[in-house]
Every structure is written in C-alpha cells, then in structure tokens.
C-alpha atoms as a PDB file:
ATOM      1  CA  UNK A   1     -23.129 -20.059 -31.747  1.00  0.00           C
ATOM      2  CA  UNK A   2     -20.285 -22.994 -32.226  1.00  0.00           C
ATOM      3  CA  UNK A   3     -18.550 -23.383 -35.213  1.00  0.00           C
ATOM      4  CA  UNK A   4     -18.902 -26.707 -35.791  1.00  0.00           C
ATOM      5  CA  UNK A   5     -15.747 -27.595 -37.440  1.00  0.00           C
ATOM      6  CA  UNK A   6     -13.592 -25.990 -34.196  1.00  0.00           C
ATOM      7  CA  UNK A   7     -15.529 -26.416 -31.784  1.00  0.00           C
ATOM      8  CA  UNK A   8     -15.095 -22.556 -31.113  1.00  0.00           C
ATOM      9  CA  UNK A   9     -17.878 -20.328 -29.924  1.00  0.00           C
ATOM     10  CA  UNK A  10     -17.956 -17.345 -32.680  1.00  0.00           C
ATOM     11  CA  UNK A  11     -21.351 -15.758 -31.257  1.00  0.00           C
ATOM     12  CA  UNK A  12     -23.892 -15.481 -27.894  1.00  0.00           C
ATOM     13  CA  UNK A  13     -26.679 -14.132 -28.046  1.00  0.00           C
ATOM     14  CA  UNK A  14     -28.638 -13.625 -24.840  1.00  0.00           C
ATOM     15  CA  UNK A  15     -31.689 -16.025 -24.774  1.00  0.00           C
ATOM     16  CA  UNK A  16     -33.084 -15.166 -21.069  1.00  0.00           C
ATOM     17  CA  UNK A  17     -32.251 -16.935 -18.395  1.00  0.00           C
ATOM     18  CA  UNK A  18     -31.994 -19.958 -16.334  1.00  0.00           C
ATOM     19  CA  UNK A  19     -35.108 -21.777 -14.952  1.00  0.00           C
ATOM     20  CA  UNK A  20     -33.854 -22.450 -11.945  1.00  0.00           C
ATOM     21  CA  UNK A  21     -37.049 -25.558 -10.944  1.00  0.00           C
ATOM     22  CA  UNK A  22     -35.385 -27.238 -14.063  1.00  0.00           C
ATOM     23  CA  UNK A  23     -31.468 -25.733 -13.790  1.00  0.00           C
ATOM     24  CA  UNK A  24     -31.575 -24.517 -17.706  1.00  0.00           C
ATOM     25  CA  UNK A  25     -32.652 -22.294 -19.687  1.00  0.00           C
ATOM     26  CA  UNK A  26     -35.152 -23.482 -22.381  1.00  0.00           C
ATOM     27  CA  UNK A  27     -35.197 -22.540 -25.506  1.00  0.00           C
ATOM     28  CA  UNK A  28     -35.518 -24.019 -29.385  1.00  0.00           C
ATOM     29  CA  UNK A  29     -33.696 -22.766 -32.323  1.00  0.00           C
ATOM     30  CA  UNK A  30     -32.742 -23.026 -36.141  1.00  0.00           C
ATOM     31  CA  UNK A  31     -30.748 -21.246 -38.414  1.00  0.00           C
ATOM     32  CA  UNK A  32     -33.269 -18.291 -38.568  1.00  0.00           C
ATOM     33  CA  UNK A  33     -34.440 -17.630 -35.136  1.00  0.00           C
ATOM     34  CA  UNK A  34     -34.488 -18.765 -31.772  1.00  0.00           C
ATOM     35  CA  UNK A  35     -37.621 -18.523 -29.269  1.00  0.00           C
ATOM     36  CA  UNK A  36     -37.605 -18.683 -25.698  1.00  0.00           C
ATOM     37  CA  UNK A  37     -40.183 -17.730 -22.527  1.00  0.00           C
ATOM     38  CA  UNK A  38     -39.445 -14.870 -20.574  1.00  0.00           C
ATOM     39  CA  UNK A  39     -40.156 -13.830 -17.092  1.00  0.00           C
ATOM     40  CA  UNK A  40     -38.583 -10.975 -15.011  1.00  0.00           C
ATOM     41  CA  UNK A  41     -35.962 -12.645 -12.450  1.00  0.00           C
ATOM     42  CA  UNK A  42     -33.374 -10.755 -10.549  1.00  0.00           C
ATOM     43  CA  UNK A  43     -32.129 -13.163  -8.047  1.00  0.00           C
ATOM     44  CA  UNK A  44     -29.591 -10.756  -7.024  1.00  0.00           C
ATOM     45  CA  UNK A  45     -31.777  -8.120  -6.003  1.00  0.00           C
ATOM     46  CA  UNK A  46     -32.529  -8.280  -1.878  1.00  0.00           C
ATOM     47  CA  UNK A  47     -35.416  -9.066  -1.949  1.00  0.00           C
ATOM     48  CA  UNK A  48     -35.142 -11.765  -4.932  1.00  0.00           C
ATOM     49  CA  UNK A  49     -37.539 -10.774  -7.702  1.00  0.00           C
ATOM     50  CA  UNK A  50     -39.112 -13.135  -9.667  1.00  0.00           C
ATOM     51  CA  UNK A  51     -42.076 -13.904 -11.891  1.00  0.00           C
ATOM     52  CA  UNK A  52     -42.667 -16.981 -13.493  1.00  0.00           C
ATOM     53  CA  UNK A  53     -41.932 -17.487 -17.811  1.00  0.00           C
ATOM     54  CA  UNK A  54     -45.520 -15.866 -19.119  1.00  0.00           C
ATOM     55  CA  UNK A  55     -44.264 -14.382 -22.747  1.00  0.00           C
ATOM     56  CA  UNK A  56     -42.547 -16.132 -25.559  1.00  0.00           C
ATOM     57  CA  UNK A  57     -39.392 -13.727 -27.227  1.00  0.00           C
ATOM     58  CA  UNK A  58     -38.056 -14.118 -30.456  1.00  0.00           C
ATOM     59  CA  UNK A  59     -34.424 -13.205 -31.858  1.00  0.00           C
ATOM     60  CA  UNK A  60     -32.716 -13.123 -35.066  1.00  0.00           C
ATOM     61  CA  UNK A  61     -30.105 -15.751 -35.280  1.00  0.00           C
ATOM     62  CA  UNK A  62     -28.025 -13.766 -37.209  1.00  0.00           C
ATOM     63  CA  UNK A  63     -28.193  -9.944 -35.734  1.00  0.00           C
ATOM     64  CA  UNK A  64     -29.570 -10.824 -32.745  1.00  0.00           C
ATOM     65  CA  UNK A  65     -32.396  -8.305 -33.194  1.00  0.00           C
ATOM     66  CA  UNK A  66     -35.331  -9.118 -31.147  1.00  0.00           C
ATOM     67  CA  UNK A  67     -37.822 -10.058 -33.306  1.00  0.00           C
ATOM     68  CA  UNK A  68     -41.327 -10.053 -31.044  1.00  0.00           C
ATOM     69  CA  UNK A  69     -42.674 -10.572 -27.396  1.00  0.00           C
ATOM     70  CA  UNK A  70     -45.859 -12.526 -27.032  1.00  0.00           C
ATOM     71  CA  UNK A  71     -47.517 -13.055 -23.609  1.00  0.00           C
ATOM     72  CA  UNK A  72     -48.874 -16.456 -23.408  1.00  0.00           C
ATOM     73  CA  UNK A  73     -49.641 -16.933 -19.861  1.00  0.00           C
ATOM     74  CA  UNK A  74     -47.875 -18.675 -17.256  1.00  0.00           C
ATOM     75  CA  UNK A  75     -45.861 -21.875 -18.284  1.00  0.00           C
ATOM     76  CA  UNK A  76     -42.814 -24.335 -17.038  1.00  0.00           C
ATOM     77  CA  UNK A  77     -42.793 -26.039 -20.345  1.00  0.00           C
ATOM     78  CA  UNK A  78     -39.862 -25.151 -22.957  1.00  0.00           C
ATOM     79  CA  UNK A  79     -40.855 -24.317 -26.370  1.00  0.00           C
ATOM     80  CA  UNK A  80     -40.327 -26.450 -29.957  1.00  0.00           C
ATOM     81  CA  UNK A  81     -39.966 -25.014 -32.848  1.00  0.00           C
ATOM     82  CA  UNK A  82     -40.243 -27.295 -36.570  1.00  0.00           C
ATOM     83  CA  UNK A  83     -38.683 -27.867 -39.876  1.00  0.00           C
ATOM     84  CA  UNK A  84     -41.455 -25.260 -40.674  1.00  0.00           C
ATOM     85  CA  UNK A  85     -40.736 -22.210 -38.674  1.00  0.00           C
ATOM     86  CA  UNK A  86     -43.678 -22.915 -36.659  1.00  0.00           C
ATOM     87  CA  UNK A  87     -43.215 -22.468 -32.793  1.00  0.00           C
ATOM     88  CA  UNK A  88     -45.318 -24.017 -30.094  1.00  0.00           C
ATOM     89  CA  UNK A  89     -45.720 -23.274 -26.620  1.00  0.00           C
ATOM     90  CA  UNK A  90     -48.000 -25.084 -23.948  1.00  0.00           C
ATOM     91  CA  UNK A  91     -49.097 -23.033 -20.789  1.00  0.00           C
ATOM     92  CA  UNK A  92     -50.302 -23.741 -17.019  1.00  0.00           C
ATOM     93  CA  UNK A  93     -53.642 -23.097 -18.592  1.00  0.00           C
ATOM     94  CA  UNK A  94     -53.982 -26.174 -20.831  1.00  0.00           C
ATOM     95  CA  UNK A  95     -53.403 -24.280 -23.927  1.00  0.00           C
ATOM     96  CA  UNK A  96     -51.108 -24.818 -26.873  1.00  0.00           C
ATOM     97  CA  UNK A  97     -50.033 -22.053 -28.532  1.00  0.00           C
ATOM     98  CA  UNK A  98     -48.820 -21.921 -32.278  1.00  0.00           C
ATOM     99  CA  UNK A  99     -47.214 -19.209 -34.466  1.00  0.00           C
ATOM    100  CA  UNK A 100     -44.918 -18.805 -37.091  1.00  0.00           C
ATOM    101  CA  UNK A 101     -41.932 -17.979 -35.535  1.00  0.00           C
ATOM    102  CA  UNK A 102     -39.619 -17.104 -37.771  1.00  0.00           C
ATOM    103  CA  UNK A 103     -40.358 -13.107 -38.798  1.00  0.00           C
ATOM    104  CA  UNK A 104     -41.416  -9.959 -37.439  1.00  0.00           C
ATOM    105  CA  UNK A 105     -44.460  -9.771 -35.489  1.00  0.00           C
ATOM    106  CA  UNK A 106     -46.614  -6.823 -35.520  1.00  0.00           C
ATOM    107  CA  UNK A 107     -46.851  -5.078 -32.159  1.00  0.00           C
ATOM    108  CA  UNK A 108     -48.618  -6.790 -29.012  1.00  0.00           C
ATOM    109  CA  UNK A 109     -48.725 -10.153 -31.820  1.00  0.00           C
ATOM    110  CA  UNK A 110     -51.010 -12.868 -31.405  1.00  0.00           C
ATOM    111  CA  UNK A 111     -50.300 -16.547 -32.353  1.00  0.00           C
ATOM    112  CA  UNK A 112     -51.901 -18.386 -35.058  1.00  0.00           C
ATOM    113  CA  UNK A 113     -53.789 -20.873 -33.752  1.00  0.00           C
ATOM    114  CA  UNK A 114     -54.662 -22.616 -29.967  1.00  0.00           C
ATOM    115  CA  UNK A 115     -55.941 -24.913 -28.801  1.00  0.00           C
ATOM    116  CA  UNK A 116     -57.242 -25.340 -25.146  1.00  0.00           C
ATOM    117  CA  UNK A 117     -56.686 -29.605 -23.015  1.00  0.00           C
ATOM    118  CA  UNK A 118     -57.953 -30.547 -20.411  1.00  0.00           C
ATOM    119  CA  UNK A 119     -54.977 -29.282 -17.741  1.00  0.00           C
ATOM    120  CA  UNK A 120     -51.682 -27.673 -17.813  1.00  0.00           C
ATOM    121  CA  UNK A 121     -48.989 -28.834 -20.445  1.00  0.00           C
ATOM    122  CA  UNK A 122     -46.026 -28.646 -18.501  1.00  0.00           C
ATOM    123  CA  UNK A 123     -43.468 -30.766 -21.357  1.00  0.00           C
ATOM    124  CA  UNK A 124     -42.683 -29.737 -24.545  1.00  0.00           C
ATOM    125  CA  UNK A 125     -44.920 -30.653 -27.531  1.00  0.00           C
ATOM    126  CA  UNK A 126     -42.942 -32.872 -30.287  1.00  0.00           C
ATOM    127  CA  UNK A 127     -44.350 -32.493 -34.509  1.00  0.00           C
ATOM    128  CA  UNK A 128     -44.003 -35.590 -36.436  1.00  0.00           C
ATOM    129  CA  UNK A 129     -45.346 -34.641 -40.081  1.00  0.00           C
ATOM    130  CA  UNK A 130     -48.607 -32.758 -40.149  1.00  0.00           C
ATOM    131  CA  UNK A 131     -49.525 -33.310 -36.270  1.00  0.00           C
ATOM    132  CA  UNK A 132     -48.479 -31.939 -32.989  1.00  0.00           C
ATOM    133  CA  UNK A 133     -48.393 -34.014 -29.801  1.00  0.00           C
ATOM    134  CA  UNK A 134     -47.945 -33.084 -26.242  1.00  0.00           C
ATOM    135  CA  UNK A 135     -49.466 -34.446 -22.841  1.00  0.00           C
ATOM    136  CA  UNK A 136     -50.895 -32.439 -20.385  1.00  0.00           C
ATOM    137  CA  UNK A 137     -52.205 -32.660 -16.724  1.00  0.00           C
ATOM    138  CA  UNK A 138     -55.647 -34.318 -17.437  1.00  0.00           C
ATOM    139  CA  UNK A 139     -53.825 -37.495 -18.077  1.00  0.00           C
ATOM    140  CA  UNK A 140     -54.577 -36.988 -22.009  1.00  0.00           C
ATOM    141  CA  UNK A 141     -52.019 -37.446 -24.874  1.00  0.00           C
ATOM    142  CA  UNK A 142     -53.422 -35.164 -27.767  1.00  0.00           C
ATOM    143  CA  UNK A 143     -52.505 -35.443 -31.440  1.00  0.00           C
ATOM    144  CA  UNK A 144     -53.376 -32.243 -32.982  1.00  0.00           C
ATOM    145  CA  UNK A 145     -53.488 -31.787 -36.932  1.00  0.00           C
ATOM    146  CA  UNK A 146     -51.401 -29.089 -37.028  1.00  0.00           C
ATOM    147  CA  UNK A 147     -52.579 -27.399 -40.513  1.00  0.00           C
ATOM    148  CA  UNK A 148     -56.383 -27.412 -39.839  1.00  0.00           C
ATOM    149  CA  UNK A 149     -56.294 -27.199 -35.701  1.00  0.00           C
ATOM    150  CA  UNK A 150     -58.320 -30.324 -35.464  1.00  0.00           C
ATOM    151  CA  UNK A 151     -57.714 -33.172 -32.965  1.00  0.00           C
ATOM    152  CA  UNK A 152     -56.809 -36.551 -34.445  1.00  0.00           C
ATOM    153  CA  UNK A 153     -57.435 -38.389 -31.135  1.00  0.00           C
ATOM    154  CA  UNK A 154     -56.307 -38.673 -27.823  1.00  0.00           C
ATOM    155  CA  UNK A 155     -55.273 -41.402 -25.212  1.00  0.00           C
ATOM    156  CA  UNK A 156     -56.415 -41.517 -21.582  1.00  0.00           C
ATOM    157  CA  UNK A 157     -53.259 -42.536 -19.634  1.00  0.00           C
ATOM    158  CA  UNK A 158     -54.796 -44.935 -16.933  1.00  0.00           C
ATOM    159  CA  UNK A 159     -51.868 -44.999 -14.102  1.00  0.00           C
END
C-alpha cells in the first residue's frame, strides 16, 4: 500500500507472484480486498517447478488475512474486480467465472455464477453498468448481463 499523499509505501502484502509469459503479477484490488490467481512456482528449485495460475485467492486489504482459495481451472488472464465487490475471472476453458469477492468464503467455495464461450478468455473482462464484457478465442465479443447471467449479444470478429 502507498500513501498517497507521500508517496511512501506503509504496507505489502504478498499477492503471489510474477507471471513470468506476461512479466507481472496480475491482480485487481479495492479498499476491501484484493484477488489474484495462484499457481505453485518455485523457479529456484533445480529442477524449476511450476504449474500454471488454476485458483483465484483472496486477501483482506487491511490484515492481510487470506480470505478464500477457489480453483477455477487453468487461466493466463488477470482478474477484475467492480465498484460492486464482484470479481471475475475467465479460464483456458472458455468460462467466466463470477463471485462476490469481497468476504469470507466457506470452505472449498464456489462462485456465483458462469458462464461457458466458445474458447479460452485469455484478457481480462471489463463491467460497464449492469454487463460484463470480455473476448475470448472463438473470435466472439460477449456482453453478459451481469445480474441475471443472460447474454445481451455478441459480435463475430471477422479478421
């Protein structure tokens, strides 16, 4: 955490690590919690271990208690998170994955609501109002409603 006003950093907390196809480590946050995918990764180690992101983890922003781990599947794209709490997560399978991010989760916790594209969403989804929008390998840009899971429409990229 950075104070704003110094510039100073008053507070890490340890969100997992970097991915090293994209050279960051994704993550979203507010001033409640922050989410980020998880995969084991000791480059270090002779040999190298390493598995691929396949869980989202949650911590408080404030303690830095962990909050929940959700497996989710394989996935390269980094998470959002909205001015609702709500996070949302795409995977190699083609699904997006919503929760609500910000609280405990019971053990082994499921998420909300998915919904399955036609390929892999590899980017992060973006929320504008009540929908959800992300791309995904089947050349499809989906537009989600995101309070009754029902698609709004979709455009087939021609390229």
């Amino acid at each position: 955490m950075v104070d704003k006003k110094t510039g100073e950093i008053v507070r890490e907390i340890e969100v997992g690590h970097v991915d090293y196809r994209a050279g960051h480590a994704p993550f979203a946050a507010n001033n409640d919690v922050v989410v980020y995918p998880f995969g084991v990764q000791d480059i270090h180690d002779t040999p190298p271990l390493t598995q691929a992101f396949d869980r989202m983890m949650a911590k408080d922003i404030k303690t830095g208690q962990k909050l929940y781990e959700m497996y989710t599947g394989y996935t390269f794209a980094e998470p959002f998170l909205d001015d609702d709490g709500w996070a949302y997560q795409g995977t190699l399978d083609g699904y997006l994955f919503a929760w609500k991010a910000d609280k405990r989760l019971a053990n082994r916790p499921k998420p909300n609501w998915s919904f399955r594209a036609g390929g892999a969403i590899n980017d992060k989804s973006i929320v504008f109002g009540d929908y959800v929008m992300f791309g995904a390998n089947d050349g499809v840009f989906y537009c989600l409603n995101k309070k009754r899971v029902q698609l709004n429409g979709n455009i087939k990229l021609m390229i």
